[in-house]
Protein backbone atom coordinates (compact mmCIF):
# COMPACT_ATOMS: atom_id res chain seq x y z
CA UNK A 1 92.59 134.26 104.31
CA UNK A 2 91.80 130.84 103.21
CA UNK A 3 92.60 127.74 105.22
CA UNK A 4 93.23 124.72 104.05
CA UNK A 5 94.40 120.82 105.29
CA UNK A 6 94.93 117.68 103.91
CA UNK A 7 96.68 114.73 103.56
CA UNK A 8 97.17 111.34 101.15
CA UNK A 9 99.08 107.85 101.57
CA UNK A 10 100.49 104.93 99.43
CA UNK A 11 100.26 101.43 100.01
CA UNK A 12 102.37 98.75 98.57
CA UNK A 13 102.13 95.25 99.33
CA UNK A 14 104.81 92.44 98.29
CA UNK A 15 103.93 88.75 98.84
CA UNK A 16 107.31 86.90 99.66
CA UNK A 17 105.76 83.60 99.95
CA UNK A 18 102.82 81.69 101.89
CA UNK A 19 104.14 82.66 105.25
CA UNK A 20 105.71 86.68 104.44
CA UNK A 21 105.01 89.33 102.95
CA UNK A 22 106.04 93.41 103.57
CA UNK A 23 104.28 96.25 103.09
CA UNK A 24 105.09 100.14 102.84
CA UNK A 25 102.81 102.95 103.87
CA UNK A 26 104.04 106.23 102.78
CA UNK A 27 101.42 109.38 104.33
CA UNK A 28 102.00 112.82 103.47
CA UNK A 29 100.05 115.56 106.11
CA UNK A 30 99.52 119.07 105.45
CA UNK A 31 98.14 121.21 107.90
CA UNK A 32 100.18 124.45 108.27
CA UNK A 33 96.95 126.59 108.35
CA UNK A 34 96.65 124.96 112.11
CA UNK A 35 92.55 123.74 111.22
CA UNK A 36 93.23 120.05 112.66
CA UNK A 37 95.41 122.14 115.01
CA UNK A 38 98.92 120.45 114.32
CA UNK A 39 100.46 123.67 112.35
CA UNK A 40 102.47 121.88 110.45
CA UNK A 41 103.14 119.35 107.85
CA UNK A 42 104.72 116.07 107.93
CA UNK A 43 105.61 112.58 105.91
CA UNK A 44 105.36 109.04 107.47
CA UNK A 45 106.97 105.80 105.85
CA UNK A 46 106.07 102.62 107.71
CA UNK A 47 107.47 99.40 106.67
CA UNK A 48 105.66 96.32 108.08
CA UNK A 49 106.37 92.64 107.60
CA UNK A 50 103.62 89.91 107.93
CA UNK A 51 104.03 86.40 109.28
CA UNK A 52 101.57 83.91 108.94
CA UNK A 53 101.68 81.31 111.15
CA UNK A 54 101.66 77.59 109.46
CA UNK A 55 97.92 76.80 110.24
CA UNK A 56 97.25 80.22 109.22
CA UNK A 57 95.62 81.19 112.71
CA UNK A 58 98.25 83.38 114.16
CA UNK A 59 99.66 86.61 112.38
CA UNK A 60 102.52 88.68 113.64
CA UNK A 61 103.23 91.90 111.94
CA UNK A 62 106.64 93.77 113.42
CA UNK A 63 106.57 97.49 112.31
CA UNK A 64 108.97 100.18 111.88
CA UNK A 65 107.86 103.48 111.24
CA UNK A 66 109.89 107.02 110.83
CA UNK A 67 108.21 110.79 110.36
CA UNK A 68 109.26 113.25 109.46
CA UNK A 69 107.74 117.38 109.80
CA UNK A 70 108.81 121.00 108.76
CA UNK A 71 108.05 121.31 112.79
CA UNK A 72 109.20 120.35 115.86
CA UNK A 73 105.67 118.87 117.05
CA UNK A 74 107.58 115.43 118.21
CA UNK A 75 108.16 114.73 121.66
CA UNK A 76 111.17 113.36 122.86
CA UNK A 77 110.46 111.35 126.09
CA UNK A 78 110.23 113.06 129.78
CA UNK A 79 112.69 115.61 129.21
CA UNK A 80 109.35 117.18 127.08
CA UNK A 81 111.98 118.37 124.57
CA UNK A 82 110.52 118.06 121.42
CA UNK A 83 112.34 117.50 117.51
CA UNK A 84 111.06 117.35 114.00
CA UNK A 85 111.58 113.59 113.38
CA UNK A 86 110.90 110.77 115.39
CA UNK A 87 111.73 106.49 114.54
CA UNK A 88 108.86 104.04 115.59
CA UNK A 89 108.81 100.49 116.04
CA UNK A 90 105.71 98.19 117.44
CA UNK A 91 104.56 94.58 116.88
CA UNK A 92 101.33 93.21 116.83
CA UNK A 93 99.89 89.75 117.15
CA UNK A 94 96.42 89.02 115.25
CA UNK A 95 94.63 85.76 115.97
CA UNK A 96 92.25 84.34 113.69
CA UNK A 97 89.51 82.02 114.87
């Protein structure tokens, strides 16, 4: 019995102007044979805006992020219940020197 894994993912990129731009990740993940040891399969789409800051030295890039899997290999919080989806969101600050 062959096993098998593997995965892929799309970028696009939009420029809004000097100071925005958003950009959309979409990864598909395939490892129901269990050799990474998820067992499962699963699609990510993560939309994240840039900011540049006027003197260019300061970037800010909010994130939102949702999966989704054939699985329930998401956790939930403390309960440890878990689900087959989950929504994401993060924010990161970059500083350029």
């Amino acid at each position: 019995d062959t096993k098998y894994w593997g995965g892929a993912a799309l970028y696009l990129d939009y420029t809004i102007s000097d100071h925005f731009a958003l950009g959309l990740r979409v990864e598909l993940f395939d490892d129901v044979s269990g050799v990474q040891n998820v067992g499962a399969s699963y699609v990510g789409y993560t939309l994240t805006g840039v900011i540049t800051t006027a003197n260019e030295h300061l970037f800010i890039k909010p994130e939102l992020r949702y999966d989704s899997s054939n699985s329930d290999i998401y956790y939930t919080g403390d309960s440890g219940l878990v689900t087959n989806n989950q929504m994401t969101a993060g924010i990161a600050f970059i500083a350029k020197f």
